[in-house]
N, C-alpha and C. Protein backbone atom coordinates (compact mmCIF):
# COMPACT_ATOMS: atom_id res chain seq x y z
N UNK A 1 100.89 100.89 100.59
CA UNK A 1 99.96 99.79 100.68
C UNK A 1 100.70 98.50 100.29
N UNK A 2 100.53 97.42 101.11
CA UNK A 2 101.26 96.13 101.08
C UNK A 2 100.60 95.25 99.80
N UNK A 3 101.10 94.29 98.92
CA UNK A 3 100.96 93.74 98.17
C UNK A 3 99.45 92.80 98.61
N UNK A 4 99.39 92.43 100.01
CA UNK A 4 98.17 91.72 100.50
C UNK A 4 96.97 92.71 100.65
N UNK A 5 97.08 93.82 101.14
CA UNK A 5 96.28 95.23 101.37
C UNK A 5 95.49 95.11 99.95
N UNK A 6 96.24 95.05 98.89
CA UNK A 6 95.85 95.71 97.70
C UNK A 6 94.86 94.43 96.76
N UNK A 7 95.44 92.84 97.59
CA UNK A 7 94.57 92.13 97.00
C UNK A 7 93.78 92.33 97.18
N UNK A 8 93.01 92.24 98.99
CA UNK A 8 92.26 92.73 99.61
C UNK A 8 91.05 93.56 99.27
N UNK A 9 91.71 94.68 98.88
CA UNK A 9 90.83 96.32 98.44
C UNK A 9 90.55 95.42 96.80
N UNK A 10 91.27 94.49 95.95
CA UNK A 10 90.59 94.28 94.65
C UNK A 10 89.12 93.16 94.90
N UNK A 11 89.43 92.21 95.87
CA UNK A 11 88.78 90.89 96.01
C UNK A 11 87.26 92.09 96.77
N UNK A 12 87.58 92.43 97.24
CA UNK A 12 86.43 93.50 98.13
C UNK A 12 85.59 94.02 96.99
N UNK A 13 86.51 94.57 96.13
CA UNK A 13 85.68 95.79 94.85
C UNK A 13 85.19 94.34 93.69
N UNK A 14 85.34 93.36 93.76
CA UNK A 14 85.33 92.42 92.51
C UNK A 14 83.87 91.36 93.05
N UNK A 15 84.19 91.86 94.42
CA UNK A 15 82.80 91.05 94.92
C UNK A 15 81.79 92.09 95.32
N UNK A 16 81.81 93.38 95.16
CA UNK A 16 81.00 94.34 95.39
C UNK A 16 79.87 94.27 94.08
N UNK A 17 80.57 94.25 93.48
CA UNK A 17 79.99 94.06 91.49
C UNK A 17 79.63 92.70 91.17
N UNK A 18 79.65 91.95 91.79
CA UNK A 18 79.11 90.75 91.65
C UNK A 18 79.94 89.46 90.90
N UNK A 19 81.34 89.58 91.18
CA UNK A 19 82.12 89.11 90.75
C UNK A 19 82.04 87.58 91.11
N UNK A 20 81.98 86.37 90.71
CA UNK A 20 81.55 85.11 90.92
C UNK A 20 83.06 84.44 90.99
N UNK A 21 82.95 83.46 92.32
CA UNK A 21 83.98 82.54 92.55
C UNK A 21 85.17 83.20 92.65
N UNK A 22 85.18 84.56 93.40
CA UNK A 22 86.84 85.07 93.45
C UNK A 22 87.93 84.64 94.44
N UNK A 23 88.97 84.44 93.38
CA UNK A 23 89.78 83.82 94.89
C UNK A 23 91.17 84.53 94.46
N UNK A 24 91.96 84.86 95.74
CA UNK A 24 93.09 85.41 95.59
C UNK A 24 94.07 84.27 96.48
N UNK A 25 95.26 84.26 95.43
CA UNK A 25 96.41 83.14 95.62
C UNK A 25 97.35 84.39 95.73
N UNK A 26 98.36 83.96 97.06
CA UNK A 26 99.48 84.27 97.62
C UNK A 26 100.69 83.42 96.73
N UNK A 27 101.28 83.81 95.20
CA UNK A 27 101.84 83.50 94.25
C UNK A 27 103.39 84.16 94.66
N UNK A 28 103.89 84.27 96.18
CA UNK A 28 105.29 85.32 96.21
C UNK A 28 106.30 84.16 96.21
N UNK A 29 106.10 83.46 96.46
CA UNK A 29 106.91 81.95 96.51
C UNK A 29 107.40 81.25 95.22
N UNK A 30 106.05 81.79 94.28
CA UNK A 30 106.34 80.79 92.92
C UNK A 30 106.96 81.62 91.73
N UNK A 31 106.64 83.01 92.11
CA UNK A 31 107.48 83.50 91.36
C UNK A 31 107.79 85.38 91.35
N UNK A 32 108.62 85.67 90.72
CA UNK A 32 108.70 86.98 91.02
C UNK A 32 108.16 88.11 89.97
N UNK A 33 107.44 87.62 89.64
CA UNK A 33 106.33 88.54 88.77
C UNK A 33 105.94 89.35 89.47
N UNK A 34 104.96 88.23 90.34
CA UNK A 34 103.54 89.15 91.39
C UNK A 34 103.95 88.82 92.60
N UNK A 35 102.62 89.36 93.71
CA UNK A 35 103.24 88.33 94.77
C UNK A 35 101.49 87.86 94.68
N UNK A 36 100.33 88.45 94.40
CA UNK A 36 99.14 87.92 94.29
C UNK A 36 98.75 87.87 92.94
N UNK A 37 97.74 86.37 92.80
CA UNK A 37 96.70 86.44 91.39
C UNK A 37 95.35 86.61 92.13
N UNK A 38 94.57 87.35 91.60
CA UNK A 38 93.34 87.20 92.31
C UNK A 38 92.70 87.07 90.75
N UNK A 39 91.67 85.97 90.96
CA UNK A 39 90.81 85.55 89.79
C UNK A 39 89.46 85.22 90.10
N UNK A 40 88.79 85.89 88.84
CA UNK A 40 86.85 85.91 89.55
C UNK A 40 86.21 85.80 88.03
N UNK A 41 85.22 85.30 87.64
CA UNK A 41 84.61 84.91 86.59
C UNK A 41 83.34 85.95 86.78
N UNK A 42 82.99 86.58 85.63
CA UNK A 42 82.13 87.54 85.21
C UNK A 42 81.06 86.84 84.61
N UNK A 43 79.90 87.61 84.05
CA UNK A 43 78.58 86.33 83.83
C UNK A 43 78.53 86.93 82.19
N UNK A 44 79.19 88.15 81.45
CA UNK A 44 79.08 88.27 80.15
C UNK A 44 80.29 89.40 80.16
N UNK A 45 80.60 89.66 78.80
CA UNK A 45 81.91 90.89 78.22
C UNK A 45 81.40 92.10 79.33
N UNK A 46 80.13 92.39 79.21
CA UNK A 46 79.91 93.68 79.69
C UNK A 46 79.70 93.55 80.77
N UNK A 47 79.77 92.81 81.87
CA UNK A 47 80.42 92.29 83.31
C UNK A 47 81.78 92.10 83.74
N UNK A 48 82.15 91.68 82.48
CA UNK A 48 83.78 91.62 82.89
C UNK A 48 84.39 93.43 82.84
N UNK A 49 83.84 93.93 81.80
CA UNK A 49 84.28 94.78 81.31
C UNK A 49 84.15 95.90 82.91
N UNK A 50 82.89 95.73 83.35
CA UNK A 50 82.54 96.54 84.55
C UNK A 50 83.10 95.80 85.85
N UNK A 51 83.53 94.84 85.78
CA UNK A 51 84.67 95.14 87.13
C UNK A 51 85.96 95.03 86.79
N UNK A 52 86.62 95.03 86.17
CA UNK A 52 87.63 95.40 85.56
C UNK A 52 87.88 96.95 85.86
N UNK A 53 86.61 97.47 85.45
CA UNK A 53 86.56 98.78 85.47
C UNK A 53 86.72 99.46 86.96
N UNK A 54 85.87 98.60 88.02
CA UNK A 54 86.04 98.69 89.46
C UNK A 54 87.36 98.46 90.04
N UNK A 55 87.61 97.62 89.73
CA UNK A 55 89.08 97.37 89.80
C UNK A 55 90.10 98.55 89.90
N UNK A 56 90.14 98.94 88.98
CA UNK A 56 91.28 100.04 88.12
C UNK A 56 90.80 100.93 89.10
N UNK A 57 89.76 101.41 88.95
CA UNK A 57 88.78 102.86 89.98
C UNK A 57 89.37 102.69 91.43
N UNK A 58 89.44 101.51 91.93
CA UNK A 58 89.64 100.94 93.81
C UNK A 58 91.20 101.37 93.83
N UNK A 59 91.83 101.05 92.72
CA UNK A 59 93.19 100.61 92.98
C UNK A 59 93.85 102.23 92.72
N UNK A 60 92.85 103.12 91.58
CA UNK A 60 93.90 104.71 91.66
C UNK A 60 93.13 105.15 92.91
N UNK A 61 92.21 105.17 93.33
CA UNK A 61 91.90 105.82 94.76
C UNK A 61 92.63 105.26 95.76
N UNK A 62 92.81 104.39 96.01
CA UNK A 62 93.45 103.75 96.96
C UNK A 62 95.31 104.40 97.05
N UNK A 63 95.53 104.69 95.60
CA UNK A 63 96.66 105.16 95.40
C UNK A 63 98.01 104.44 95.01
N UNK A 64 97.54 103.19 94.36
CA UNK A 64 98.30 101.82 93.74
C UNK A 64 98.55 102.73 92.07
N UNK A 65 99.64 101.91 91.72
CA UNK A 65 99.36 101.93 90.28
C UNK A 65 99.25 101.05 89.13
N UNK A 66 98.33 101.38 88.05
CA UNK A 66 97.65 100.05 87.32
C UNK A 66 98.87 100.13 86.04
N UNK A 67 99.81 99.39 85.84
CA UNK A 67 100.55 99.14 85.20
C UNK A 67 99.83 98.99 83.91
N UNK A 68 98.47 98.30 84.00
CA UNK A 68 98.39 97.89 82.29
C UNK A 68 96.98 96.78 82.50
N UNK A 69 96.19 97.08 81.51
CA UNK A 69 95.39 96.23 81.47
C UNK A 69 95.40 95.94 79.93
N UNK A 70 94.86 94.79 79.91
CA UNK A 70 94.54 93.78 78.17
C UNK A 70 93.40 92.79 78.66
N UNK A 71 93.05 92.76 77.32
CA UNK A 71 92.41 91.87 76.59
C UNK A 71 90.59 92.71 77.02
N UNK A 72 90.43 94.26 77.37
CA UNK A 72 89.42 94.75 77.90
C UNK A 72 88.01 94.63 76.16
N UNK A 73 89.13 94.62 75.14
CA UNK A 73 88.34 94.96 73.71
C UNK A 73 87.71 93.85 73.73
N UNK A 74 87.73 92.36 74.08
CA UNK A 74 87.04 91.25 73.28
C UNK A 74 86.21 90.51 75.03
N UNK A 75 87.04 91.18 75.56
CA UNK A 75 86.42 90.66 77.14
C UNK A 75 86.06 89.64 77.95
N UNK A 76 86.49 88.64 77.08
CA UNK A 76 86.69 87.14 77.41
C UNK A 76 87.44 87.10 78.84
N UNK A 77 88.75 86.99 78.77
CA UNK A 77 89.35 87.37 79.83
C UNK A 77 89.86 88.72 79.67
N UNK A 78 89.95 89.34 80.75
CA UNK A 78 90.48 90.94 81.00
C UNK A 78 91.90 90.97 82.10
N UNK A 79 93.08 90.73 81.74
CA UNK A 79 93.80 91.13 82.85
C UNK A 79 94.69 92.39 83.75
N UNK A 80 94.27 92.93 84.67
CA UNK A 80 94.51 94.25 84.98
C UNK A 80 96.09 94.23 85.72
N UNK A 81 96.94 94.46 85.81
CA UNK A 81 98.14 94.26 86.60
C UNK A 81 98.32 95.48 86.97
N UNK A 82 98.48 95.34 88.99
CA UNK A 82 98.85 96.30 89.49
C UNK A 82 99.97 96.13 90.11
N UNK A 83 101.41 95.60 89.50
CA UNK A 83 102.90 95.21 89.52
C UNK A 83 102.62 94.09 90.89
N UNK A 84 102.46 94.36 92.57
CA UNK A 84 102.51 93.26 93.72
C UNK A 84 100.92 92.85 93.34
N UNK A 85 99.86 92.23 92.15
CA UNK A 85 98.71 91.91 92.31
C UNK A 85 98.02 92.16 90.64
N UNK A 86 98.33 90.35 90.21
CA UNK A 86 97.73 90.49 88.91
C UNK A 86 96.42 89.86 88.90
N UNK A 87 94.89 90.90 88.37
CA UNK A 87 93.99 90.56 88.38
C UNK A 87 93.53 89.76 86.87
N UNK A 88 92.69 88.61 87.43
CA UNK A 88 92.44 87.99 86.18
C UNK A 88 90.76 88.16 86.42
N UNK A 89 90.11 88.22 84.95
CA UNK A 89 88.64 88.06 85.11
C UNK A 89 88.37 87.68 83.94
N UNK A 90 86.91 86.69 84.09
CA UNK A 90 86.74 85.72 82.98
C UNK A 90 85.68 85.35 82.41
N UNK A 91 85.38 84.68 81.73
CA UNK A 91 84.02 83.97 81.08
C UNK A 91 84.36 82.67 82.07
N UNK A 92 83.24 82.18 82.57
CA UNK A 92 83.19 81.08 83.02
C UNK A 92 84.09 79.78 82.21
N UNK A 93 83.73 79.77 80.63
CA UNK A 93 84.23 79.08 79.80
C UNK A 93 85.59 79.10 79.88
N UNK A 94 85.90 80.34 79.77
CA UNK A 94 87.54 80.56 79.55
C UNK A 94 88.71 80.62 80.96
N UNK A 95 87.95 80.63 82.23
CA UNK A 95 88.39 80.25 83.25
C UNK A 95 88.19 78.88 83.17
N UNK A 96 87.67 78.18 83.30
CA UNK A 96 87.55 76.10 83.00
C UNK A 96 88.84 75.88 81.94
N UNK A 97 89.09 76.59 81.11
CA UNK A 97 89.40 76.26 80.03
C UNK A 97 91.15 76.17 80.76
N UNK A 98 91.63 77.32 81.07
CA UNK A 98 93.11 77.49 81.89
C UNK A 98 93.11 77.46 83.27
N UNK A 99 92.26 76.60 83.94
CA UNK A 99 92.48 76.28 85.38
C UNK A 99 93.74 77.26 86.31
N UNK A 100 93.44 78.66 86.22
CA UNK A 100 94.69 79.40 86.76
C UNK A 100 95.08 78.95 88.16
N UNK A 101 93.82 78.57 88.87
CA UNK A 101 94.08 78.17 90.60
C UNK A 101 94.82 76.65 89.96
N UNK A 102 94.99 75.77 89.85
CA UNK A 102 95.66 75.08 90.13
C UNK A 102 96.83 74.48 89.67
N UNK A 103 97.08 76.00 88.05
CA UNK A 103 98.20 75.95 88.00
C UNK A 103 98.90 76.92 88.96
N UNK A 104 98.51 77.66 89.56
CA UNK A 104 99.26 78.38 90.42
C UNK A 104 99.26 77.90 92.37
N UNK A 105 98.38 77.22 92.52
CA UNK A 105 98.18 76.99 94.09
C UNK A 105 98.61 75.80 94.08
N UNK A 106 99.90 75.70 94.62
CA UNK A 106 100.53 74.68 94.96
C UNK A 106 100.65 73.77 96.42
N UNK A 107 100.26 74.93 97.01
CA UNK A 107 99.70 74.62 98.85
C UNK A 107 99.03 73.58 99.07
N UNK A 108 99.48 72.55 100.02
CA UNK A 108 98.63 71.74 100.22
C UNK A 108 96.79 72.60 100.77
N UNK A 109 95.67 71.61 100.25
CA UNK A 109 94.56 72.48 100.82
C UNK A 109 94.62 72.78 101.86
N UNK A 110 94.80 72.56 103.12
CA UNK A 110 94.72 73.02 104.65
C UNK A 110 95.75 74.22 104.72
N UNK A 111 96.54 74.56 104.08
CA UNK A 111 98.01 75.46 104.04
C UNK A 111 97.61 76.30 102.69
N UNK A 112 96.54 76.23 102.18
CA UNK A 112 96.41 77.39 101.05
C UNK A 112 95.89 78.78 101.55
N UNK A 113 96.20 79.60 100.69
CA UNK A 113 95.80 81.17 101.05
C UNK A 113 95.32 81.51 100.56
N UNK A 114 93.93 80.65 99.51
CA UNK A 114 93.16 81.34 98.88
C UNK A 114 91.83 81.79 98.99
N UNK A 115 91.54 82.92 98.95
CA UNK A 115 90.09 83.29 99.78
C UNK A 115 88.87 83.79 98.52
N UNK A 116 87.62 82.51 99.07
CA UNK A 116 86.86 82.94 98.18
C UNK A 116 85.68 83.10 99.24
């Protein structure tokens, strides 16, 4: 499964659960971490906590592997990394707070790849 496939199958499972404002950035350019961030704001801990949880579930069926998730105990933000596709999920607050899209989307708008 291709690094875009797998955003794909997360942005799909993150909006199935009711995942608010998700958008996935094509990040292979800026650096060699990931090649995707996909980021979606949850409406409380125990929302984040449950797609997070979807997440992880999409990505071993699918047959990816979840390198590592943090920050699932306090649930503010939760980030799941599946090595080509790091998922971020958030409190509304705490997404405003680190603007991840526009430290990471550097694309002019007409030339961006981010899909919400």
């Amino acid at each position: 499964m291709t690094s875009k496939e797998l955003a794909d199958l997360v942005v799909d499972a993150l909006q199935e659960l009711k995942g608010q404002s998700v958008v996935s950035i094509d990040v292979s350019n800026l650096t060699q971490i990931t090649d995707y961030m996909v980021i979606a704001t949850g409406t409380s801990s125990t929302h984040i906590k449950a797609l997070a949880d979807a997440v992880v579930r999409q990505a071993k069926e699918s047959g990816a592997e979840v390198a590592g998730t943090e920050g699932r105990m306090q649930a503010e933000w939760v980030l799941v990394d599946l090595r080509g596709v790091v998922v971020h999920i958030m409190l509304a607050p705490v997404r405003a707070l680190y603007n991840l899209e526009d430290l990471w989307n550097f694309a002019p708008e007409n030339e961006s790849k981010v899909k919400r």
